[in-house]
PDB file of N, CA and C in Angstrom:
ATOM      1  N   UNK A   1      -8.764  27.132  -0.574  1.00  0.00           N
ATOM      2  CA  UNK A   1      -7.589  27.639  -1.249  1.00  0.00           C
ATOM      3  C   UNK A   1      -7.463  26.921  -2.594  1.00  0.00           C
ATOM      4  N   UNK A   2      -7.153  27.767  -3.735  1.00  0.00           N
ATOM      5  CA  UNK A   2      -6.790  27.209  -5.292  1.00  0.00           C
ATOM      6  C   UNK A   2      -5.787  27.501  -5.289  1.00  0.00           C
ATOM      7  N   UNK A   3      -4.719  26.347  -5.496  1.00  0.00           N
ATOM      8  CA  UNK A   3      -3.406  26.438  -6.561  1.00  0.00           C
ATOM      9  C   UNK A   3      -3.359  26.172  -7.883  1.00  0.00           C
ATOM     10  N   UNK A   4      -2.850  26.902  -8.579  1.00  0.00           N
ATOM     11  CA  UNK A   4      -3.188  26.885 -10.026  1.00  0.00           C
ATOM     12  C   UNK A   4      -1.437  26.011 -10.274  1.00  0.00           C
ATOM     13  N   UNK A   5      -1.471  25.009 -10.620  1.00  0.00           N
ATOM     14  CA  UNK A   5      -0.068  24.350 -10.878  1.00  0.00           C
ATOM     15  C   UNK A   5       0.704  25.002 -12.319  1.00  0.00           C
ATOM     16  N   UNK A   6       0.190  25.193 -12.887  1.00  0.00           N
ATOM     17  CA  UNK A   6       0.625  25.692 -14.193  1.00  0.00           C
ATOM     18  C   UNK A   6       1.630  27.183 -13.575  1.00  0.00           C
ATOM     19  N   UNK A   7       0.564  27.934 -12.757  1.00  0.00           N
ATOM     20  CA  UNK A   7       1.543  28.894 -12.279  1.00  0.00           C
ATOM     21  C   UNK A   7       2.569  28.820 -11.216  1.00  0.00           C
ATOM     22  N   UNK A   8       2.227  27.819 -10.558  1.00  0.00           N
ATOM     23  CA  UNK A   8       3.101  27.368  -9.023  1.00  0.00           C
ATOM     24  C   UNK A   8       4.252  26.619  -9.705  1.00  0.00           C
ATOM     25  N   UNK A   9       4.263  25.575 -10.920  1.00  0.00           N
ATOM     26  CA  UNK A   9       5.040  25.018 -11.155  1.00  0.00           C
ATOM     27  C   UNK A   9       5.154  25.278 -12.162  1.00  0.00           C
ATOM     28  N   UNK A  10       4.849  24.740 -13.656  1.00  0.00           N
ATOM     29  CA  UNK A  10       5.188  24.964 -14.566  1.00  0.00           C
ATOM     30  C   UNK A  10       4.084  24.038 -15.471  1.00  0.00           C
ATOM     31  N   UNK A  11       3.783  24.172 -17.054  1.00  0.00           N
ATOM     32  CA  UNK A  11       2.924  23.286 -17.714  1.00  0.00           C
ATOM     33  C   UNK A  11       2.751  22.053 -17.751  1.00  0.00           C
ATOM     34  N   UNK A  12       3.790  21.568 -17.541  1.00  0.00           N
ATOM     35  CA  UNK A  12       4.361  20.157 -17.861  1.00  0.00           C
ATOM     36  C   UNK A  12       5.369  19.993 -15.917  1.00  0.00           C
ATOM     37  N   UNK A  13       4.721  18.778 -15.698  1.00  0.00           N
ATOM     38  CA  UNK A  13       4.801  18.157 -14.084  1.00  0.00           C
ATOM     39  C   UNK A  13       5.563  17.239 -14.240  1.00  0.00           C
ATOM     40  N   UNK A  14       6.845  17.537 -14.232  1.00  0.00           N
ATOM     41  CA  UNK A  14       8.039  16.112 -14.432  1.00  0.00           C
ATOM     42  C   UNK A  14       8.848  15.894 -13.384  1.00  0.00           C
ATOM     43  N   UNK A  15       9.457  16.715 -12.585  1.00  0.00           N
ATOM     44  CA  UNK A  15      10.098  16.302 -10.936  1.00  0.00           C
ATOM     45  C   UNK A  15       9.312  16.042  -9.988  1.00  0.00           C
ATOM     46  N   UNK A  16       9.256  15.257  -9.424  1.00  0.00           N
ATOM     47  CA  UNK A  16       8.822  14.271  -8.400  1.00  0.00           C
ATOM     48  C   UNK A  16       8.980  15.079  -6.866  1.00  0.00           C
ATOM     49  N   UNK A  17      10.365  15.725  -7.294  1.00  0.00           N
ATOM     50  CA  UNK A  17      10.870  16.721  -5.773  1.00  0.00           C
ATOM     51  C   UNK A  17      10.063  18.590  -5.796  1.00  0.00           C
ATOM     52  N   UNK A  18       9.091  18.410  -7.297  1.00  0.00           N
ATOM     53  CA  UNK A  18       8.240  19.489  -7.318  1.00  0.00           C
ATOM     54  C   UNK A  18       6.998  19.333  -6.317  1.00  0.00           C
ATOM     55  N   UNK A  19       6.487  18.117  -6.897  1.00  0.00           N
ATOM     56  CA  UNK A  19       5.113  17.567  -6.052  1.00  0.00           C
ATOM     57  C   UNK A  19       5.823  17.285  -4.537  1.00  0.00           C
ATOM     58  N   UNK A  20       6.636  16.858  -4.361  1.00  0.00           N
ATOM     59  CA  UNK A  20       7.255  16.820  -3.107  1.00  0.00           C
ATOM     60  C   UNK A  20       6.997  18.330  -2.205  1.00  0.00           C
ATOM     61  N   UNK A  21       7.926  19.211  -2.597  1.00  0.00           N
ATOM     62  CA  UNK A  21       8.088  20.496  -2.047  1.00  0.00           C
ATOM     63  C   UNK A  21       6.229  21.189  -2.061  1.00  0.00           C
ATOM     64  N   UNK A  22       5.829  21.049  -2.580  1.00  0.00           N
ATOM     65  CA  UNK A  22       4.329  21.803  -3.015  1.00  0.00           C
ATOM     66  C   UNK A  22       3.451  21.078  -1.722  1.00  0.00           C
ATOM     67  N   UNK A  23       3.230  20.013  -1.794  1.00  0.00           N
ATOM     68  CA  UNK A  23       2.593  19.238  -0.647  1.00  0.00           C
ATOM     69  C   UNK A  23       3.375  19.565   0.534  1.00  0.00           C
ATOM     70  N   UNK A  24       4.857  19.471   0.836  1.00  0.00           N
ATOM     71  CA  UNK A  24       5.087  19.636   2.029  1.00  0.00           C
ATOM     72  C   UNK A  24       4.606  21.342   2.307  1.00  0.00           C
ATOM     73  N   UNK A  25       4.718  21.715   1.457  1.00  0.00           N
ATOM     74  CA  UNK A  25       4.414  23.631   1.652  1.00  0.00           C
ATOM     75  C   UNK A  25       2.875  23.676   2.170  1.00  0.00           C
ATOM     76  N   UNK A  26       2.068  22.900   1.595  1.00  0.00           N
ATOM     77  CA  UNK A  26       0.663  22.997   1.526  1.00  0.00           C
ATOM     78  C   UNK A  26      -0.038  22.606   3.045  1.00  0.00           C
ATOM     79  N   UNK A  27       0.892  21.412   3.449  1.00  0.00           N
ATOM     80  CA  UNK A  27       0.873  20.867   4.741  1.00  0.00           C
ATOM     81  C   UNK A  27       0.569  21.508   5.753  1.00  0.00           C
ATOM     82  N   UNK A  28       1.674  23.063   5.801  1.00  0.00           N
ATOM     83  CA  UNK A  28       1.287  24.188   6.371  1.00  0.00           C
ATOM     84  C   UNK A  28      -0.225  24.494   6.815  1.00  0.00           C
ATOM     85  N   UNK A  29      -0.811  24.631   6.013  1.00  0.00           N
ATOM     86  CA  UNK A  29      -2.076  25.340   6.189  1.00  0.00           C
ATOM     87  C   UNK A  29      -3.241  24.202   6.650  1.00  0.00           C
ATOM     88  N   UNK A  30      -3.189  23.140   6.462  1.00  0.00           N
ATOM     89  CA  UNK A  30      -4.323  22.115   7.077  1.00  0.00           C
ATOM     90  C   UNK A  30      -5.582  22.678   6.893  1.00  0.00           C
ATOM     91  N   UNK A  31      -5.689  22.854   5.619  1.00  0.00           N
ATOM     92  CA  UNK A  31      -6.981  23.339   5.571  1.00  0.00           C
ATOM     93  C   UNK A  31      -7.228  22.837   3.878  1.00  0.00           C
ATOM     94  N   UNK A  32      -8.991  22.572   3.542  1.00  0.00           N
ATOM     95  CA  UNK A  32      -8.994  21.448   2.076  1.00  0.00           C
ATOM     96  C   UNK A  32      -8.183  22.455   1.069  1.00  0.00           C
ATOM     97  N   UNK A  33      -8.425  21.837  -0.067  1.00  0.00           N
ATOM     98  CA  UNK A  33      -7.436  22.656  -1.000  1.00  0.00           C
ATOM     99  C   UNK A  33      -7.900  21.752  -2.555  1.00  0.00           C
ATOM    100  N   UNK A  34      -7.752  22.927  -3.462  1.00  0.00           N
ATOM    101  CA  UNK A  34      -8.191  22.511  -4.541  1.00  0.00           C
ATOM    102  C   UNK A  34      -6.781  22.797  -5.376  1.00  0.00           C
ATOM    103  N   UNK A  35      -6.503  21.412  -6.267  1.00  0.00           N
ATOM    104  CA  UNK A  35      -5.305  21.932  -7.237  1.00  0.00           C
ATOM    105  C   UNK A  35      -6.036  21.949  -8.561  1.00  0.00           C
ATOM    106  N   UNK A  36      -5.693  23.120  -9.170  1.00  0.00           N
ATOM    107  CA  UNK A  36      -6.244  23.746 -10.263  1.00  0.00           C
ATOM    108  C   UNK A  36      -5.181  22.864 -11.768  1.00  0.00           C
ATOM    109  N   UNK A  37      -5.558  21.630 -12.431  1.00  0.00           N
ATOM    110  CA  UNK A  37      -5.476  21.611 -13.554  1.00  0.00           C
ATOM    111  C   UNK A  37      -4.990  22.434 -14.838  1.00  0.00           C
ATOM    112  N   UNK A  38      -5.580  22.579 -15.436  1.00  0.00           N
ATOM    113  CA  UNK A  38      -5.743  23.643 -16.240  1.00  0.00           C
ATOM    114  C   UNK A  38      -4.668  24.194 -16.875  1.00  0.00           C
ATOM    115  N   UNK A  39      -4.485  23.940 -18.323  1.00  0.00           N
ATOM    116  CA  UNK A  39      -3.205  24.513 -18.973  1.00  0.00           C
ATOM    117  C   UNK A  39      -2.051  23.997 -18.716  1.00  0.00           C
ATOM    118  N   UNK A  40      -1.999  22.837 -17.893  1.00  0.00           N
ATOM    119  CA  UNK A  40      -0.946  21.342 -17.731  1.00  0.00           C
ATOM    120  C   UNK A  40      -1.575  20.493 -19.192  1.00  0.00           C
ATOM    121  N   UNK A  41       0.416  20.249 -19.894  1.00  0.00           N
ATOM    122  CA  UNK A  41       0.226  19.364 -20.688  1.00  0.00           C
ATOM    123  C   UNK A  41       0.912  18.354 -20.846  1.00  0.00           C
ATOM    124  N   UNK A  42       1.746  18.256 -20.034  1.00  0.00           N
ATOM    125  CA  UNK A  42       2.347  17.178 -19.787  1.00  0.00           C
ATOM    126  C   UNK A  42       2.337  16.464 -17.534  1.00  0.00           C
ATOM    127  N   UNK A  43       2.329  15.458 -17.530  1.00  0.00           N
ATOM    128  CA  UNK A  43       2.738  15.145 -16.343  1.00  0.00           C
ATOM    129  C   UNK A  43       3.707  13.575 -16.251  1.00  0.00           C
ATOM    130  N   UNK A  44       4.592  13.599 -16.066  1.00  0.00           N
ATOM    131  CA  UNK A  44       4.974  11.804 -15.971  1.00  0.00           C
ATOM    132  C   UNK A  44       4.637  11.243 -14.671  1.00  0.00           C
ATOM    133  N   UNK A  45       5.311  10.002 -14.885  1.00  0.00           N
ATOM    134  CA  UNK A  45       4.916   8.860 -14.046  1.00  0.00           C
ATOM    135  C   UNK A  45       5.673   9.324 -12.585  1.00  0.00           C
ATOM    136  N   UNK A  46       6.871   9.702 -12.790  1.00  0.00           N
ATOM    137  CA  UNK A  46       7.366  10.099 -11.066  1.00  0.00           C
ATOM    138  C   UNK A  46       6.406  11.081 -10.437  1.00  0.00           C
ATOM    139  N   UNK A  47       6.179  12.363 -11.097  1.00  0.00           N
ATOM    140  CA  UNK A  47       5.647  13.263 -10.482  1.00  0.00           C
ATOM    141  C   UNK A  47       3.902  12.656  -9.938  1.00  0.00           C
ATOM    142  N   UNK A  48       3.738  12.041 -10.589  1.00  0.00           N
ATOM    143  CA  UNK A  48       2.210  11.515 -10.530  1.00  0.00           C
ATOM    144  C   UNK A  48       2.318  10.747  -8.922  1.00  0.00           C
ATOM    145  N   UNK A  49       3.343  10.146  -9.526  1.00  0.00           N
ATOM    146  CA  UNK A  49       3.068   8.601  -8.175  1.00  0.00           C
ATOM    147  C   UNK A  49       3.402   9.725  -6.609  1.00  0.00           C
ATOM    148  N   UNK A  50       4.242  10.773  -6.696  1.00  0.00           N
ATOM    149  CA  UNK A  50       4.461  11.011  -5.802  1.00  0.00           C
ATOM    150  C   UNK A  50       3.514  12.345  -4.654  1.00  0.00           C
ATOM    151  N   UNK A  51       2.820  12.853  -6.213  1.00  0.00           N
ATOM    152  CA  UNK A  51       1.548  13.801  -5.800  1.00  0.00           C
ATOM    153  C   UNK A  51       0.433  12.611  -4.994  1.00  0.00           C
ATOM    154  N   UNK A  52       0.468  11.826  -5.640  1.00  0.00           N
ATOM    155  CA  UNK A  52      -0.916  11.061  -5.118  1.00  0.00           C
ATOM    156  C   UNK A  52      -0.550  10.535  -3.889  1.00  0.00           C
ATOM    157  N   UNK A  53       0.682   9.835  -3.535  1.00  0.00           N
ATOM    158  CA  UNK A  53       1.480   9.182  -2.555  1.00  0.00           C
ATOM    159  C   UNK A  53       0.858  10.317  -1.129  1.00  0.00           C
ATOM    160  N   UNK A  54       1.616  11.450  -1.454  1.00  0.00           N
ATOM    161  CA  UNK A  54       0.882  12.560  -0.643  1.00  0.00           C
ATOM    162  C   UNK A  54      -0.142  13.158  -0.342  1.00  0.00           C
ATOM    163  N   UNK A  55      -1.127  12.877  -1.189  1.00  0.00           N
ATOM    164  CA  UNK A  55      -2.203  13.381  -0.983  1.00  0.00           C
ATOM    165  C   UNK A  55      -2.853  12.444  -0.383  1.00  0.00           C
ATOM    166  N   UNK A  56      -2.964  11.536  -0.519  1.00  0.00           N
ATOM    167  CA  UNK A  56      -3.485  10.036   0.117  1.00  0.00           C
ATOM    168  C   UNK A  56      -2.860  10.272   1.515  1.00  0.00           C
ATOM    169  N   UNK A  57      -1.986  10.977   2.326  1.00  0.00           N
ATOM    170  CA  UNK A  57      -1.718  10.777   2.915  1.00  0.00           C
ATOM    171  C   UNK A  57      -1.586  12.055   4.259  1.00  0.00           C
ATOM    172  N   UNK A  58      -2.336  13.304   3.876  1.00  0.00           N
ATOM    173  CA  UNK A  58      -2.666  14.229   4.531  1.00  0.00           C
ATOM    174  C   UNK A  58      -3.685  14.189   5.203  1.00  0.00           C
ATOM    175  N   UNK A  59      -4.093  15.076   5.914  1.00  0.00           N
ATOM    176  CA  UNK A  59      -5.234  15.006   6.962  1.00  0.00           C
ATOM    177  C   UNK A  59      -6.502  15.855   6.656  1.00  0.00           C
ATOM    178  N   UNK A  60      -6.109  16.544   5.024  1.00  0.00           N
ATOM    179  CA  UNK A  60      -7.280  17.267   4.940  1.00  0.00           C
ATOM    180  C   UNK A  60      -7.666  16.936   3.193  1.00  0.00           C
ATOM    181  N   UNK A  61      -8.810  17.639   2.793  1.00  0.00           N
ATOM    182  CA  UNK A  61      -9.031  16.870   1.704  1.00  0.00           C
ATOM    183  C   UNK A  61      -8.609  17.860   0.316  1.00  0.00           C
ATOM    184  N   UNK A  62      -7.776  17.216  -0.845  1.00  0.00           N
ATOM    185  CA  UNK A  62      -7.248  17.781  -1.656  1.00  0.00           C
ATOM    186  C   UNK A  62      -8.067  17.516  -2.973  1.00  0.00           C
ATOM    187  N   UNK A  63      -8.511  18.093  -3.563  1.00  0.00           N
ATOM    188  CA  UNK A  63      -9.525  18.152  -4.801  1.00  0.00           C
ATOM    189  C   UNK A  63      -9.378  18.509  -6.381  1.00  0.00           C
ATOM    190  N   UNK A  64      -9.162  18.096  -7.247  1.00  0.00           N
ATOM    191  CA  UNK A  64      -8.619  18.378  -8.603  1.00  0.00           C
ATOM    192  C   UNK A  64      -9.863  19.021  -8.998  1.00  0.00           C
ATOM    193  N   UNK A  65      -9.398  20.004  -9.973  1.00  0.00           N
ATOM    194  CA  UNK A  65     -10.286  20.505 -11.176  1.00  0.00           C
ATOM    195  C   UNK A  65      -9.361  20.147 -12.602  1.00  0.00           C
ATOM    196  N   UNK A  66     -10.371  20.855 -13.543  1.00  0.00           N
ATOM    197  CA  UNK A  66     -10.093  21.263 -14.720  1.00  0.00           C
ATOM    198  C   UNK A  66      -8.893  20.585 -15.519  1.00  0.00           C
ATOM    199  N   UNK A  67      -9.028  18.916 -14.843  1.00  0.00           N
ATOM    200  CA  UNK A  67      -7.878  17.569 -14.850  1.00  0.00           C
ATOM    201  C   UNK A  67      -8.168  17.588 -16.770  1.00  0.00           C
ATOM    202  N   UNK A  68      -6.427  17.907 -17.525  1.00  0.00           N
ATOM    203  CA  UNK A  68      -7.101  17.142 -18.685  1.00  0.00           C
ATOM    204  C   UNK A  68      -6.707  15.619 -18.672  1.00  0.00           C
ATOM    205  N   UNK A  69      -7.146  14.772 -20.066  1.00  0.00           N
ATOM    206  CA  UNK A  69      -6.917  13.901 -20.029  1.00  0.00           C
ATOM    207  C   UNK A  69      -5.441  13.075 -19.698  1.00  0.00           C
ATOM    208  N   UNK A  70      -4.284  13.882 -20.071  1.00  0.00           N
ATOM    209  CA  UNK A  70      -3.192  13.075 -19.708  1.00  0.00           C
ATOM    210  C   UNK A  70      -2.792  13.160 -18.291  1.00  0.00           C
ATOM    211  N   UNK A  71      -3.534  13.561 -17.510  1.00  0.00           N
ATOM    212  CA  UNK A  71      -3.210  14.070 -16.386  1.00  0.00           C
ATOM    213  C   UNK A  71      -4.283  12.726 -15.964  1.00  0.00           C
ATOM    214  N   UNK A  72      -5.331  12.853 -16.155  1.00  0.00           N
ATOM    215  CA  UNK A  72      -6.531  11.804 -15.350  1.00  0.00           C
ATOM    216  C   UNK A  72      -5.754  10.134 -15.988  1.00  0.00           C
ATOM    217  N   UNK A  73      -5.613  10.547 -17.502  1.00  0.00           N
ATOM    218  CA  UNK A  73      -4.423   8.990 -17.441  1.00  0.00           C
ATOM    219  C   UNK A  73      -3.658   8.870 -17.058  1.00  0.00           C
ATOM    220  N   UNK A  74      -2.718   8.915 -16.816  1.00  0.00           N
ATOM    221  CA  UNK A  74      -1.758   9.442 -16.005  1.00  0.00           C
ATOM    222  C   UNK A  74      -2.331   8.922 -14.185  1.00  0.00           C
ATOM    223  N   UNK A  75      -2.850   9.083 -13.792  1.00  0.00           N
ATOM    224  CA  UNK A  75      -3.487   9.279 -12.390  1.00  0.00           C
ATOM    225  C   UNK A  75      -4.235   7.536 -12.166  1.00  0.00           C
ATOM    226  N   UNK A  76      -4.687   7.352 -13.090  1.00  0.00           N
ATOM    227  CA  UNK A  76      -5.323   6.462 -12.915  1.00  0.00           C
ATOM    228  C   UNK A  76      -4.554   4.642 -13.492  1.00  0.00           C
ATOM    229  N   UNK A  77      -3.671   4.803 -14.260  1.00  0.00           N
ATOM    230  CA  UNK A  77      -2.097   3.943 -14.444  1.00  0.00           C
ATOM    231  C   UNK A  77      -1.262   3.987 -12.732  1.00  0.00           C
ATOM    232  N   UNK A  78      -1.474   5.086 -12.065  1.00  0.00           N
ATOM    233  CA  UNK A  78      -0.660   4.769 -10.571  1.00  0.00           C
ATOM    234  C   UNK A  78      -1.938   4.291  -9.504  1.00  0.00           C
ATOM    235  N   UNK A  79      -2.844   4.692  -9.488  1.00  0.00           N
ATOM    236  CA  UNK A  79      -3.841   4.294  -8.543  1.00  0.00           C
ATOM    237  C   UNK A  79      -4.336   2.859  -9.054  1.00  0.00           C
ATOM    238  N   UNK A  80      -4.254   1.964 -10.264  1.00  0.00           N
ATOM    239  CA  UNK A  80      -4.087   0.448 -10.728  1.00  0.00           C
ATOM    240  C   UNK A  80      -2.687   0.267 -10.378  1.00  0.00           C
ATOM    241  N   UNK A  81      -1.967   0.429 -10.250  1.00  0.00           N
ATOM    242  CA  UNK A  81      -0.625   0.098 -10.138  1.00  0.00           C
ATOM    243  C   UNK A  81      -0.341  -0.403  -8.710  1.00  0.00           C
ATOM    244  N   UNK A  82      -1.345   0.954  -7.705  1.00  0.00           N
ATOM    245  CA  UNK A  82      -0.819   0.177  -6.099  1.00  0.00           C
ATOM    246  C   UNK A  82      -2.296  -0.020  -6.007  1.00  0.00           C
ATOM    247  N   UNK A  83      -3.194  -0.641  -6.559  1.00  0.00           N
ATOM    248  CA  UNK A  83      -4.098  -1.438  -6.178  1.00  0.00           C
ATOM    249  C   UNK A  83      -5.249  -0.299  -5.279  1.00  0.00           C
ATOM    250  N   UNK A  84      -5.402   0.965  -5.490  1.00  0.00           N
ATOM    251  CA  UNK A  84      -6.987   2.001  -5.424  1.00  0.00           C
ATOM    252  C   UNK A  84      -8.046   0.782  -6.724  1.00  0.00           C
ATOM    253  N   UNK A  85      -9.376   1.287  -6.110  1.00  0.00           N
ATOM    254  CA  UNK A  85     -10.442   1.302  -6.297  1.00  0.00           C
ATOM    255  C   UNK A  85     -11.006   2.221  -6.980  1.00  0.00           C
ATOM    256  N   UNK A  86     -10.564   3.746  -6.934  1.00  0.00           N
ATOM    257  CA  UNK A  86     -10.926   4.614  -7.246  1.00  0.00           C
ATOM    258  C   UNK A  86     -10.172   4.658  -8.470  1.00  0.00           C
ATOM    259  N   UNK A  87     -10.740   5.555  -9.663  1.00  0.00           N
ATOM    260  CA  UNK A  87     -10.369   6.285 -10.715  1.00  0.00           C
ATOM    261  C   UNK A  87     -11.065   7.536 -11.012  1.00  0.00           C
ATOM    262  N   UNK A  88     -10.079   8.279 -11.503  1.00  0.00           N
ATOM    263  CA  UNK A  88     -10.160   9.836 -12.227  1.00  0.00           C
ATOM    264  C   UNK A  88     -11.149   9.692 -13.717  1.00  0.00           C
TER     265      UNK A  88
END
């Protein structure tokens, strides 16, 4: 399954209770899932910490595309922050 966030949410990823509601919706289906990037130009720091919070924390595997850069910075300022290994 592709969600295209730009169309599910909007360009710019600033409520925290967006990434909230989207993951709990997604939960539903238990099955991998790709979130589609793309044509996001803004994201802040709440919405970030709380997409990743969740995704880190499902049972199936969630996969970015077409990440631009403020989005992969962005991503990678919260995954140093609580101490991941990994970066975008």
């Amino acid at each position: 399954m592709i969600i295209n966030l730009k169309e599910e949410i909007c360009p710019n990823l600033i409520v925290r209770l967006d990434a909230e509601k989207l993951l709990k919706r997604l939960k539903e289906y238990s099955t991998d899932i790709t979130m589609d990037f793309s044509g996001i130009g803004f994201i802040n720091r709440s919405f970030a910490q709380e997409y990743l919070n969740r995704k880190f924390s499902v049972d199936y595997e969630i996969e970015e595309i077409n990440l631009p850069d403020v989005v992969k910075n962005m991503f990678n300022v919260i995954l140093e922050w609580n101490g991941y290994d990994m970066r975008y």
